[in-house]
PDB file of N, CA and C in Angstrom:
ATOM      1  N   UNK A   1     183.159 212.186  34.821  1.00  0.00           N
ATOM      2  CA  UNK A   1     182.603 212.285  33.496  1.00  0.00           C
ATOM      3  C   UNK A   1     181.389 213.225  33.560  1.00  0.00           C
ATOM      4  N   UNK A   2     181.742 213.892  32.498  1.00  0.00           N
ATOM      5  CA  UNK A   2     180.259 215.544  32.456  1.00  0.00           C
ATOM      6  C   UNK A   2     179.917 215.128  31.259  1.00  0.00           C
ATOM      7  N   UNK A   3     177.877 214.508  31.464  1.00  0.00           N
ATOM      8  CA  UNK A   3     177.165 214.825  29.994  1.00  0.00           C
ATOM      9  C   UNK A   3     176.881 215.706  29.496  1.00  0.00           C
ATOM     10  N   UNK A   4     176.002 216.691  30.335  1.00  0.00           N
ATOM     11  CA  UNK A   4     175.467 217.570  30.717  1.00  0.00           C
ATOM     12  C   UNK A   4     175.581 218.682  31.671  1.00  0.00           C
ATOM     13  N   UNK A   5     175.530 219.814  31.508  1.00  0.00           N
ATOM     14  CA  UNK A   5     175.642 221.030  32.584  1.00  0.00           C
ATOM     15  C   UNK A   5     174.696 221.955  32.243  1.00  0.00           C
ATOM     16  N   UNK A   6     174.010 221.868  33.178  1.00  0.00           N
ATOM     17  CA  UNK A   6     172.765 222.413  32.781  1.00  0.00           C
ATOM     18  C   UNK A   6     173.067 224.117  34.622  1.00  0.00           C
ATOM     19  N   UNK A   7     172.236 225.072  33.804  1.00  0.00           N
ATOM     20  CA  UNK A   7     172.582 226.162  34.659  1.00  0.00           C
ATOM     21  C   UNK A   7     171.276 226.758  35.332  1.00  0.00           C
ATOM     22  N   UNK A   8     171.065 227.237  36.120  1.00  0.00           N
ATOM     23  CA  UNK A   8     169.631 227.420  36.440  1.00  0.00           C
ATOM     24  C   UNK A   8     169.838 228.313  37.845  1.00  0.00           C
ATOM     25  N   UNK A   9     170.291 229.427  37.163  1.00  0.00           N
ATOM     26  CA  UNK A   9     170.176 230.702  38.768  1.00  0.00           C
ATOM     27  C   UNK A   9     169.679 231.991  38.228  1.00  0.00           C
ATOM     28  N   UNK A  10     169.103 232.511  39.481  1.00  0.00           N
ATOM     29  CA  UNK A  10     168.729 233.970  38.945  1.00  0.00           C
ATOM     30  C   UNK A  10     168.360 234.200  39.939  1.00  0.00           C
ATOM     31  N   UNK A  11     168.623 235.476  40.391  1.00  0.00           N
ATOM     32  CA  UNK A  11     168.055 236.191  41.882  1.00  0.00           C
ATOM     33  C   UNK A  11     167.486 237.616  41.173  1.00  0.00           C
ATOM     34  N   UNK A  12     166.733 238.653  41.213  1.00  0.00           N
ATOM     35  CA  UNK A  12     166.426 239.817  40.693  1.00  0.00           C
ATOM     36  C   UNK A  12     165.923 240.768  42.249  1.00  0.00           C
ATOM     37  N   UNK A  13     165.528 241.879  41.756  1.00  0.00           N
ATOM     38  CA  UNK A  13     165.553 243.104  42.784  1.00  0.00           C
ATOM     39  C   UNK A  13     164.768 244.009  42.386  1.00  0.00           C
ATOM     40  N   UNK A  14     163.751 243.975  42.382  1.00  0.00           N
ATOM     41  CA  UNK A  14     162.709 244.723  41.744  1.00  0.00           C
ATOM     42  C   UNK A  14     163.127 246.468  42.513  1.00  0.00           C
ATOM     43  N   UNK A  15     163.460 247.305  41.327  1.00  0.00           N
ATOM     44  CA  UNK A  15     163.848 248.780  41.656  1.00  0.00           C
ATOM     45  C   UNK A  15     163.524 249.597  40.164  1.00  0.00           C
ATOM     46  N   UNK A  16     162.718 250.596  40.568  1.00  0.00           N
ATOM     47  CA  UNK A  16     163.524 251.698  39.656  1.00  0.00           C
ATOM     48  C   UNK A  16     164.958 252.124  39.416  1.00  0.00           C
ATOM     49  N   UNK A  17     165.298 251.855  38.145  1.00  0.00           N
ATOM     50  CA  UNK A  17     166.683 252.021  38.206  1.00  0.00           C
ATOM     51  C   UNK A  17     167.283 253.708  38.750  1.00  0.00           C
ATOM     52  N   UNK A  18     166.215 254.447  38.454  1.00  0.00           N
ATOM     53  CA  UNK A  18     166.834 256.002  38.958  1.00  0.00           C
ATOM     54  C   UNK A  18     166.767 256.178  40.582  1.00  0.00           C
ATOM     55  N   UNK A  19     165.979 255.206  40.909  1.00  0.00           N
ATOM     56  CA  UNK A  19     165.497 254.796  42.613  1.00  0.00           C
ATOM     57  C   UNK A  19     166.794 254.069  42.950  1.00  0.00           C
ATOM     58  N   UNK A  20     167.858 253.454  42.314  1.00  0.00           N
ATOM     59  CA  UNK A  20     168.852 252.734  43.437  1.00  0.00           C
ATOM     60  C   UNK A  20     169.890 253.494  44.055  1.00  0.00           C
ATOM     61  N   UNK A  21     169.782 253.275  45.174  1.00  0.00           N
ATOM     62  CA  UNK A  21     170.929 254.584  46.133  1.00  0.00           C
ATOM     63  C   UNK A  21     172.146 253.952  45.704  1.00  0.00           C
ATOM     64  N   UNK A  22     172.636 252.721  46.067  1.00  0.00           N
ATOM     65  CA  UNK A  22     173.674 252.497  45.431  1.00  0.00           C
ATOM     66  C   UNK A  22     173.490 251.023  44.650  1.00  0.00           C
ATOM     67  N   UNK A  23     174.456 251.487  43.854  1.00  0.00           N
ATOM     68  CA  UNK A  23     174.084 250.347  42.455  1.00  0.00           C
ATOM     69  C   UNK A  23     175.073 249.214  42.897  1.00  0.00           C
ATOM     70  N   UNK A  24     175.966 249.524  43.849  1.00  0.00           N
ATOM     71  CA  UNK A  24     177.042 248.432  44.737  1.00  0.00           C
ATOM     72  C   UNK A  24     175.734 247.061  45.164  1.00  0.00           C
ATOM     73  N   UNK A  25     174.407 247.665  45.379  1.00  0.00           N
ATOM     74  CA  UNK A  25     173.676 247.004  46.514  1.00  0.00           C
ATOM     75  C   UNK A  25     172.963 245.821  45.197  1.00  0.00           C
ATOM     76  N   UNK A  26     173.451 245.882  43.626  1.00  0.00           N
ATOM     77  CA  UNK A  26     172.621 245.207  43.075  1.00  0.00           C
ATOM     78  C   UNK A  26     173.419 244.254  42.011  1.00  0.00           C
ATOM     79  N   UNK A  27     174.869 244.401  42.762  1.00  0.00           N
ATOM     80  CA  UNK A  27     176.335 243.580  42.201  1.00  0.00           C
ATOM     81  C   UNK A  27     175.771 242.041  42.303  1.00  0.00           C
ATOM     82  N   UNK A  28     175.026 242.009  43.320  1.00  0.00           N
ATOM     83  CA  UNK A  28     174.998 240.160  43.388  1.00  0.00           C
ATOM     84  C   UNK A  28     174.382 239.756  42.210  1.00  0.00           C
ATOM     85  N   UNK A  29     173.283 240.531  41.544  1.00  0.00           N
ATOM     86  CA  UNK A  29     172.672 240.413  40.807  1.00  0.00           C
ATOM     87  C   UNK A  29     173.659 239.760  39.277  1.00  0.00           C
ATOM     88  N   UNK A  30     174.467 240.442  39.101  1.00  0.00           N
ATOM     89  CA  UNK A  30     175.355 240.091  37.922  1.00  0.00           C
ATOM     90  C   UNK A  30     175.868 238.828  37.964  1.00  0.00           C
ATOM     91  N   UNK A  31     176.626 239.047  39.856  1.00  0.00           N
ATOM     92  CA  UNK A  31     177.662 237.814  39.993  1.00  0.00           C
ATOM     93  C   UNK A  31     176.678 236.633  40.171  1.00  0.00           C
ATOM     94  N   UNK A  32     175.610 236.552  40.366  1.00  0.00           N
ATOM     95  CA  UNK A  32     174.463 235.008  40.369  1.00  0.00           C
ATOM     96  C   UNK A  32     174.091 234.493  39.283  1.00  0.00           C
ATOM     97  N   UNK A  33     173.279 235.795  38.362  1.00  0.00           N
ATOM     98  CA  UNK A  33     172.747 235.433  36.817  1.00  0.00           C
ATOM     99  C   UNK A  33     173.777 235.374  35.819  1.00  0.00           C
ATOM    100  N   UNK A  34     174.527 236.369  35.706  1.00  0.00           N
ATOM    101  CA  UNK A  34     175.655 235.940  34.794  1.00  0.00           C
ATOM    102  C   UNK A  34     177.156 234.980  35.323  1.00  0.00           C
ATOM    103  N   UNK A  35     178.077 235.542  36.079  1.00  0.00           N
ATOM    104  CA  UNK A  35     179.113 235.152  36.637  1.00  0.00           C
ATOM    105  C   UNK A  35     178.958 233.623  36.689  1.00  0.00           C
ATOM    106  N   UNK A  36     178.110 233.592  37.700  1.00  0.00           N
ATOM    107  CA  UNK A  36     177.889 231.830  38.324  1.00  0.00           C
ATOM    108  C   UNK A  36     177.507 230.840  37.197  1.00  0.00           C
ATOM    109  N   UNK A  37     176.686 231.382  36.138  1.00  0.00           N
ATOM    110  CA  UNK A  37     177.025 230.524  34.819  1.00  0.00           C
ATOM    111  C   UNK A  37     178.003 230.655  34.127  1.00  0.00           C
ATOM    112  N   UNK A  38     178.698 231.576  33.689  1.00  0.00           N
ATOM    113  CA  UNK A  38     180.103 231.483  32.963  1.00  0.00           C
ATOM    114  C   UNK A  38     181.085 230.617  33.622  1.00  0.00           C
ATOM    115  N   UNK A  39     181.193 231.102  34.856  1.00  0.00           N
ATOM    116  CA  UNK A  39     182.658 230.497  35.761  1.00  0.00           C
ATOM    117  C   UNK A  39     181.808 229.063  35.383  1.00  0.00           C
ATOM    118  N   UNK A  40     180.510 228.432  35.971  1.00  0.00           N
ATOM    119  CA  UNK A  40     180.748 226.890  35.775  1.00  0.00           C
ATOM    120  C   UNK A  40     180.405 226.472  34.026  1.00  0.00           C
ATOM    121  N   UNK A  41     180.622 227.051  33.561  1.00  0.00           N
ATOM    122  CA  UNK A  41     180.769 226.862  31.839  1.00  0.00           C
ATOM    123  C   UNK A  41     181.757 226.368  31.510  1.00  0.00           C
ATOM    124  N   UNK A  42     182.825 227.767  32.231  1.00  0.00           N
ATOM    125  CA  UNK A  42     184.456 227.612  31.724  1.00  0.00           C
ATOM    126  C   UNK A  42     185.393 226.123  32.593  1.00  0.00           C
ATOM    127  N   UNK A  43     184.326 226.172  33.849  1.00  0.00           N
ATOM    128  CA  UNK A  43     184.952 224.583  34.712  1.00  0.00           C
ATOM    129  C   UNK A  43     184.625 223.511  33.439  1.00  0.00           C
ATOM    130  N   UNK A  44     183.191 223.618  33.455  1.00  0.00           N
ATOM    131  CA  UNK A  44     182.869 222.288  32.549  1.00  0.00           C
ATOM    132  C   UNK A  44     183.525 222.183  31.077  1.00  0.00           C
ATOM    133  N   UNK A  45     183.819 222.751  30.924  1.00  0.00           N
ATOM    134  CA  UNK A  45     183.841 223.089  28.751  1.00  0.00           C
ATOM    135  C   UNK A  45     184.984 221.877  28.349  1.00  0.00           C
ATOM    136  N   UNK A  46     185.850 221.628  29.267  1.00  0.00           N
ATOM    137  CA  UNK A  46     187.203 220.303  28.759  1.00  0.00           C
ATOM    138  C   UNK A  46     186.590 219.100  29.573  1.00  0.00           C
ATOM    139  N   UNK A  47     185.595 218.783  30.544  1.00  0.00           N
ATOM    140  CA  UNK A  47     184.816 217.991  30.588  1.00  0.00           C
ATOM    141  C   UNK A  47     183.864 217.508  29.294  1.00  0.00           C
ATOM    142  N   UNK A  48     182.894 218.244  28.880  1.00  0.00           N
ATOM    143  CA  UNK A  48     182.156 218.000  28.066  1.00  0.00           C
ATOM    144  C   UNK A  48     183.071 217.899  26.332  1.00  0.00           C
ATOM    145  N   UNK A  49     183.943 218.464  26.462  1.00  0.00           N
ATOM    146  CA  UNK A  49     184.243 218.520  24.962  1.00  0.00           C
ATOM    147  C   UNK A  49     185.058 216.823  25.378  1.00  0.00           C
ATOM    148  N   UNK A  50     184.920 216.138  25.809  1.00  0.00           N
ATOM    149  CA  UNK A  50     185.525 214.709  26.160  1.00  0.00           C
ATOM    150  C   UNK A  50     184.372 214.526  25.778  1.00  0.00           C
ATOM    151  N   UNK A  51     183.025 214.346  26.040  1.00  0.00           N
ATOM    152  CA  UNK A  51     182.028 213.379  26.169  1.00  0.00           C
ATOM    153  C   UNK A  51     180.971 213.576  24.986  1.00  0.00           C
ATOM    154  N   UNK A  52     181.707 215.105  24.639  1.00  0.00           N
ATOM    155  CA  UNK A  52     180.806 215.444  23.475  1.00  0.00           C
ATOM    156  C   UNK A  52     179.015 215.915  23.835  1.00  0.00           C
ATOM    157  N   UNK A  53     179.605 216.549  25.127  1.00  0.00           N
ATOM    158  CA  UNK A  53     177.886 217.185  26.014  1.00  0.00           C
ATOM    159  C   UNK A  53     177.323 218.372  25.544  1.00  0.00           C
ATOM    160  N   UNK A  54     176.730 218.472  26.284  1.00  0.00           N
ATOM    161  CA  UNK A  54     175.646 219.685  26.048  1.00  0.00           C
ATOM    162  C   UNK A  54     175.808 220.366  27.204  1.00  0.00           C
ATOM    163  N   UNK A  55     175.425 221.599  26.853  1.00  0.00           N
ATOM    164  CA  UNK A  55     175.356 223.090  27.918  1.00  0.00           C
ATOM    165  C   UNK A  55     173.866 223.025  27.949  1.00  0.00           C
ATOM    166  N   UNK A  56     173.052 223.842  28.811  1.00  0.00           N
ATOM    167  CA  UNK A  56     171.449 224.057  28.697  1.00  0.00           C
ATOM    168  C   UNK A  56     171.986 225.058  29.662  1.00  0.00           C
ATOM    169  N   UNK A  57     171.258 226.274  29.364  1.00  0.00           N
ATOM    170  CA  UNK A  57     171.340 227.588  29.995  1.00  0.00           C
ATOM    171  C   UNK A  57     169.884 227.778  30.368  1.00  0.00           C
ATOM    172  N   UNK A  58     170.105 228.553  31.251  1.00  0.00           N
ATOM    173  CA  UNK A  58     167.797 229.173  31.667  1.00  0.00           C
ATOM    174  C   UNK A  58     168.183 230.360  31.961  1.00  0.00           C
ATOM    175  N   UNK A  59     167.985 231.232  30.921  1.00  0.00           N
ATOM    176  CA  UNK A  59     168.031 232.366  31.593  1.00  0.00           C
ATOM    177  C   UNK A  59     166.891 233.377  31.287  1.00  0.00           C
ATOM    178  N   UNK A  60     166.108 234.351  30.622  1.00  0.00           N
ATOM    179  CA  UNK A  60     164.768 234.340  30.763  1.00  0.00           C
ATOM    180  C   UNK A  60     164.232 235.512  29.648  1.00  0.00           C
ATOM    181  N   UNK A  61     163.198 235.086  29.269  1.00  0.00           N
ATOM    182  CA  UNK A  61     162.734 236.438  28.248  1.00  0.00           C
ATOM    183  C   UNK A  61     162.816 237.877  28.465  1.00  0.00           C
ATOM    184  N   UNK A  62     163.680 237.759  29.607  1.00  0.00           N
ATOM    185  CA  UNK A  62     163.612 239.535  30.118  1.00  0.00           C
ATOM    186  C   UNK A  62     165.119 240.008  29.251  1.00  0.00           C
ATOM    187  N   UNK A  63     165.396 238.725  29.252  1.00  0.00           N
ATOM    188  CA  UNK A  63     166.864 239.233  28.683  1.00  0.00           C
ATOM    189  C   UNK A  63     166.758 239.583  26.551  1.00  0.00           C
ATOM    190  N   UNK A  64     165.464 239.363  26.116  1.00  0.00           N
ATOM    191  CA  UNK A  64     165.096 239.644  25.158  1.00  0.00           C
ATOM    192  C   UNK A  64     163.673 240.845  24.854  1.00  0.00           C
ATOM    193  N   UNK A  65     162.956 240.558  25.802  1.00  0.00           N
ATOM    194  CA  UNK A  65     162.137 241.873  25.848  1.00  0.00           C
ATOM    195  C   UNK A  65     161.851 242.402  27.702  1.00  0.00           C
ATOM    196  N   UNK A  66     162.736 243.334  27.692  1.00  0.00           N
ATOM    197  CA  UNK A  66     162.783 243.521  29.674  1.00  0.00           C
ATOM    198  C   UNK A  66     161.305 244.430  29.990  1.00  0.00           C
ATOM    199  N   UNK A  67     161.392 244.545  30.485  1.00  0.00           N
ATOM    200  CA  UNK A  67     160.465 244.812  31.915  1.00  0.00           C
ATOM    201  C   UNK A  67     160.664 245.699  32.931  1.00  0.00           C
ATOM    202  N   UNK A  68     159.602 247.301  32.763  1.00  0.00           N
ATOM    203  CA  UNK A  68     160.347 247.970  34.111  1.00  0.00           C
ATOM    204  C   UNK A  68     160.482 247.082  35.171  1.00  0.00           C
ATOM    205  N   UNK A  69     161.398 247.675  36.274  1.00  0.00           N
ATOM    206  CA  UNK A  69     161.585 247.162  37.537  1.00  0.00           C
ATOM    207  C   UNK A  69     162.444 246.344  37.413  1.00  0.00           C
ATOM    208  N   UNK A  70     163.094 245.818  36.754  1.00  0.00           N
ATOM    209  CA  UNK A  70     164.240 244.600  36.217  1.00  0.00           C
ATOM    210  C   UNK A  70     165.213 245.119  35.623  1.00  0.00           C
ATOM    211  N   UNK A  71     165.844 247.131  35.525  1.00  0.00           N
ATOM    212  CA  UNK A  71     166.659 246.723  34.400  1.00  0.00           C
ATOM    213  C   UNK A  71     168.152 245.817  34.549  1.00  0.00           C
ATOM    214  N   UNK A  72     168.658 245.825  35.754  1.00  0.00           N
ATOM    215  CA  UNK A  72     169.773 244.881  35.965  1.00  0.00           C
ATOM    216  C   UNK A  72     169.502 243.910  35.722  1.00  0.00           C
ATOM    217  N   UNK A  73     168.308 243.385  36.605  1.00  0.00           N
ATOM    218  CA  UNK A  73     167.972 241.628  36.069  1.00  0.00           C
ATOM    219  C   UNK A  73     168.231 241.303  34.526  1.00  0.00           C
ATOM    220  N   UNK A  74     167.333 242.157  34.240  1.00  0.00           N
ATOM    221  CA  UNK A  74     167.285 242.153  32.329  1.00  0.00           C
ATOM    222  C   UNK A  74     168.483 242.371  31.689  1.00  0.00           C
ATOM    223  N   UNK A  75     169.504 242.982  32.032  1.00  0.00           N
ATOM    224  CA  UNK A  75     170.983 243.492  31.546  1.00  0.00           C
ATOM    225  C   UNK A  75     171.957 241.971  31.696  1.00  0.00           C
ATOM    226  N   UNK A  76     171.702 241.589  32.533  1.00  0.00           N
ATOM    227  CA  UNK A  76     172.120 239.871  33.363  1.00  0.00           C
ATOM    228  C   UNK A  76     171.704 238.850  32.675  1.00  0.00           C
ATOM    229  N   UNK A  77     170.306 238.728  32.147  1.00  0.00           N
ATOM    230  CA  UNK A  77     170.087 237.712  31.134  1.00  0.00           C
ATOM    231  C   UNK A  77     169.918 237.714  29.712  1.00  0.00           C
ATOM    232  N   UNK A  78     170.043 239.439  29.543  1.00  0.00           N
ATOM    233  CA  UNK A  78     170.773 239.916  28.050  1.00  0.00           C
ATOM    234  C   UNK A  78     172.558 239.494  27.581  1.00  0.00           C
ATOM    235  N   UNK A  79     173.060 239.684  28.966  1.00  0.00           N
ATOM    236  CA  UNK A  79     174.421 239.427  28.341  1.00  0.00           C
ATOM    237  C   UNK A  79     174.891 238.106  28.477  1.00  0.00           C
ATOM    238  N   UNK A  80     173.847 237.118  29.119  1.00  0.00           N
ATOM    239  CA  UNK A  80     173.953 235.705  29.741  1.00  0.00           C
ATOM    240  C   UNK A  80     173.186 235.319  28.068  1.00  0.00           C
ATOM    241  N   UNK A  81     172.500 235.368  27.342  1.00  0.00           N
ATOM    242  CA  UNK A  81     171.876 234.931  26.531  1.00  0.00           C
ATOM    243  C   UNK A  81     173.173 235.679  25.100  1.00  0.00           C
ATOM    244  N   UNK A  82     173.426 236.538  24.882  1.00  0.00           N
ATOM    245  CA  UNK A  82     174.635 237.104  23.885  1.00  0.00           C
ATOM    246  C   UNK A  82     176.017 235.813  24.749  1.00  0.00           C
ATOM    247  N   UNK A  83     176.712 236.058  26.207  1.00  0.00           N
ATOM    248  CA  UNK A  83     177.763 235.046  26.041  1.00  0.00           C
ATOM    249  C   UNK A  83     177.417 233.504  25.567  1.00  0.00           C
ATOM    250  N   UNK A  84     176.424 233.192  25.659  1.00  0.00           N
ATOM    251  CA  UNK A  84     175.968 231.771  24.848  1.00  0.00           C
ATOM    252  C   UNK A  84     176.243 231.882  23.988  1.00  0.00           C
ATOM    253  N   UNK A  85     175.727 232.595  22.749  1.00  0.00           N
ATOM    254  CA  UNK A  85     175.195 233.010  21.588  1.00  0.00           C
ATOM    255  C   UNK A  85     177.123 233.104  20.891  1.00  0.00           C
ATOM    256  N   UNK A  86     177.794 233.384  21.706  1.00  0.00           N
ATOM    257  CA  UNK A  86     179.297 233.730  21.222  1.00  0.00           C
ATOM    258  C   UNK A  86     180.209 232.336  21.075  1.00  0.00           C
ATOM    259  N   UNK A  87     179.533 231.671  21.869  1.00  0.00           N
ATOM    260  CA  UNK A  87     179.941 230.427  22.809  1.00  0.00           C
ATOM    261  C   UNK A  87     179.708 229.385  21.629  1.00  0.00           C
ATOM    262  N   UNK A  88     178.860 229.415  21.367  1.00  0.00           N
ATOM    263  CA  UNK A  88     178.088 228.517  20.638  1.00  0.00           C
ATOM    264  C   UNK A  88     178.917 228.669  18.866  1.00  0.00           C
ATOM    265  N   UNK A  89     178.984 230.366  18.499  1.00  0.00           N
ATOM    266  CA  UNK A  89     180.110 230.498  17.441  1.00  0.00           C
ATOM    267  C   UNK A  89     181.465 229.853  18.065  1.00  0.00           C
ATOM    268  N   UNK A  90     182.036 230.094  19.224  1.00  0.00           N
ATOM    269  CA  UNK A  90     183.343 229.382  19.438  1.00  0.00           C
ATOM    270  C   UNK A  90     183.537 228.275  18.833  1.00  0.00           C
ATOM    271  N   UNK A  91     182.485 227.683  19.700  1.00  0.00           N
ATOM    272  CA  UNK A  91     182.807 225.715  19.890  1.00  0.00           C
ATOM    273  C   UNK A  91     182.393 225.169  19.211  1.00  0.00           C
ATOM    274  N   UNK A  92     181.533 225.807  17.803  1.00  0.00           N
ATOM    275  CA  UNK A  92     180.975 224.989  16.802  1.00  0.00           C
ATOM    276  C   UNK A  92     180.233 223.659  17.190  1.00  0.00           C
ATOM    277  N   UNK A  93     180.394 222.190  16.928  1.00  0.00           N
ATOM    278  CA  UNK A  93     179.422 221.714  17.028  1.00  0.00           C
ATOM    279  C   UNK A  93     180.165 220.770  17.884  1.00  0.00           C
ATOM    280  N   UNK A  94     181.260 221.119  18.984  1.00  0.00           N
ATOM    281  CA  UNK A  94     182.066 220.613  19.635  1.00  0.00           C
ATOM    282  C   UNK A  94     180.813 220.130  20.660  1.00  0.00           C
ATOM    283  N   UNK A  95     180.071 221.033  21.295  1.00  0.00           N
ATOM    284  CA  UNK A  95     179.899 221.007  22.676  1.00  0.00           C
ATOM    285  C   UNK A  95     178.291 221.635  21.990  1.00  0.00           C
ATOM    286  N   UNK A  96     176.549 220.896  22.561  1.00  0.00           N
ATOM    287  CA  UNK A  96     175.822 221.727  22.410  1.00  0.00           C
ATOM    288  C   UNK A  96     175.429 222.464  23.212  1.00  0.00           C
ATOM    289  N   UNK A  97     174.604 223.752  23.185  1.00  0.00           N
ATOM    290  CA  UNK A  97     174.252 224.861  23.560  1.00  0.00           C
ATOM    291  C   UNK A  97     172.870 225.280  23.803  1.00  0.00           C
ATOM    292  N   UNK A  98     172.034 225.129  24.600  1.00  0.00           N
ATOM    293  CA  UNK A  98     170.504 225.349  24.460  1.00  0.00           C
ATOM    294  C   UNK A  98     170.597 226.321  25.418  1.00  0.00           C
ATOM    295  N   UNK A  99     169.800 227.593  25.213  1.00  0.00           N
ATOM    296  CA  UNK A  99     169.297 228.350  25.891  1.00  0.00           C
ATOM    297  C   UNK A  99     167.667 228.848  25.651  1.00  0.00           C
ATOM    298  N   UNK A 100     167.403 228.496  27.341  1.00  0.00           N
ATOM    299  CA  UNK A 100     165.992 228.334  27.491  1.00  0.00           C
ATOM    300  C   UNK A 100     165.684 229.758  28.117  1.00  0.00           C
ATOM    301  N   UNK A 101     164.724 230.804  27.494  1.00  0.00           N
ATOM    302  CA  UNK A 101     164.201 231.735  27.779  1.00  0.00           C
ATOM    303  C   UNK A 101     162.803 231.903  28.173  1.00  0.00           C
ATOM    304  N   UNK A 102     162.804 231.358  29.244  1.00  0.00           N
ATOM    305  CA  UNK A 102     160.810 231.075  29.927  1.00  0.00           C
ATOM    306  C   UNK A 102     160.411 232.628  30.891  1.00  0.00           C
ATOM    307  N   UNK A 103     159.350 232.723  30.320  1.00  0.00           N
ATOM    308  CA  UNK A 103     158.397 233.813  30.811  1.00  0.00           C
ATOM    309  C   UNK A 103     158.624 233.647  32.781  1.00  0.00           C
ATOM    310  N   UNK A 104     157.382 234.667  33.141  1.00  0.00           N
ATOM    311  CA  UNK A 104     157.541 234.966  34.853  1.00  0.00           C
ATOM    312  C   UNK A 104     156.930 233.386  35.111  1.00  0.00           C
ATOM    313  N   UNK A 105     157.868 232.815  35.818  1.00  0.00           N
ATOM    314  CA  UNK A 105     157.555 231.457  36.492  1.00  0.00           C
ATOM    315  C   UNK A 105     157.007 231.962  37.834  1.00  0.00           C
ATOM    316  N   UNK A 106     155.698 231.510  38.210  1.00  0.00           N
ATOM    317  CA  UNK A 106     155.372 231.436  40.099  1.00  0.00           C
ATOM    318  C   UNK A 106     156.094 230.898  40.847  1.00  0.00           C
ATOM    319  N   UNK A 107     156.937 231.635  41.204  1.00  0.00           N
ATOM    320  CA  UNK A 107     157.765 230.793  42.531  1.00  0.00           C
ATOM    321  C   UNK A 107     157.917 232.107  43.700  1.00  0.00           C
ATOM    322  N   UNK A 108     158.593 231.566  45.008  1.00  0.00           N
ATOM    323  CA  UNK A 108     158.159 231.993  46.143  1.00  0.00           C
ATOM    324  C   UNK A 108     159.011 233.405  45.900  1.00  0.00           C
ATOM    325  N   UNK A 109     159.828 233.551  45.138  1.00  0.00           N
ATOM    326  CA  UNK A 109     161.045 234.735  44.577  1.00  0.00           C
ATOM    327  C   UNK A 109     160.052 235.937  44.053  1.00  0.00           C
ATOM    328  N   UNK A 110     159.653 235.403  43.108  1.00  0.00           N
ATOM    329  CA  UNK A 110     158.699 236.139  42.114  1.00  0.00           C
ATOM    330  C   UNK A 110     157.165 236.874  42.892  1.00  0.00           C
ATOM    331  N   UNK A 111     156.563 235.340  43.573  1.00  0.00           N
ATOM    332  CA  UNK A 111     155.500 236.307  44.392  1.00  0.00           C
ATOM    333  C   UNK A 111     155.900 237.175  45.435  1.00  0.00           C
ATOM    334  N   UNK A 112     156.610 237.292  45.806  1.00  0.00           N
ATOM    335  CA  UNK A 112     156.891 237.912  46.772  1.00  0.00           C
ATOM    336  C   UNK A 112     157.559 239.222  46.712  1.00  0.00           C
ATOM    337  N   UNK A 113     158.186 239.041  45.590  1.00  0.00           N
ATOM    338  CA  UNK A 113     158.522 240.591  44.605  1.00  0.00           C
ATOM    339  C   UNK A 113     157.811 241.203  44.236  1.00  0.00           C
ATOM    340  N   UNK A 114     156.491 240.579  43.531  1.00  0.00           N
ATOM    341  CA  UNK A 114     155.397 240.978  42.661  1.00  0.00           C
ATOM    342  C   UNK A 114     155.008 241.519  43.842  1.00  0.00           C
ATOM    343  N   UNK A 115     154.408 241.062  44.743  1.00  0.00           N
ATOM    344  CA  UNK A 115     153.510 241.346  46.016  1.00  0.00           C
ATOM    345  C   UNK A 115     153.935 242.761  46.753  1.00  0.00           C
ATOM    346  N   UNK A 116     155.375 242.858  46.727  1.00  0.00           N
ATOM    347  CA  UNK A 116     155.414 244.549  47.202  1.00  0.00           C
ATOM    348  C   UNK A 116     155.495 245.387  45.995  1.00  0.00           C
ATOM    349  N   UNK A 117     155.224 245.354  44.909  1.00  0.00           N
ATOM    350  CA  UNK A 117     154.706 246.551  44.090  1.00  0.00           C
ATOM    351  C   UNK A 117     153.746 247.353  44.208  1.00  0.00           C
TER     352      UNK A 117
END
């Protein structure tokens, strides 16, 4: 039984986008922030539409106002915040939908990115 599926990944790569030698090297980026929430969306979605659950997405204000040095990151939680947004027209009031867009959180990811700029 699924109440809830709540999603919470994001890896980023701080680059100039005209700076990436190859853009192969920034694929994980998609398949973590976007991919890895859809695929467990589409697992959960005939779980929750039984229980009548909720989705909660985190994906982040970059995906609404980006940030040099992020544009993949930002492209990842632009189209992670639009497939909700579609999701949410699908399933009507089958299944709810929250997506949480929180500013730069301090964590060991972030300082440590920040820190080689």
């Amino acid at each position: 039984m699924m109440d809830h599926l709540v999603n919470n990944a994001g890896i980023v790569i701080l680059s100039k986008f005209e700076d990436i030698d190859h853009i192969s090297n920034h694929k994980s980026i998609m398949d973590v922030n976007f991919w890895g929430t859809v695929n467990s969306i589409h697992f959960g979605i005939p779980h929750l539409k039984i229980t009548k659950g909720k989705i909660v997405v985190i994906s982040s204000i970059s995906g609404w106002c980006p940030d040099p040095l992020i544009s993949i990151y930002s492209a990842s939680k632009a189209a992670l915040i639009n497939f909700c947004e579609t999701l949410r027209n699908e399933l009507g009031s089958t299944i709810g939908i929250t997506i949480v867009t929180p500013g730069l959180i301090g964590t060991k990811m972030t300082r440590e990115q920040v820190a080689m700029i």
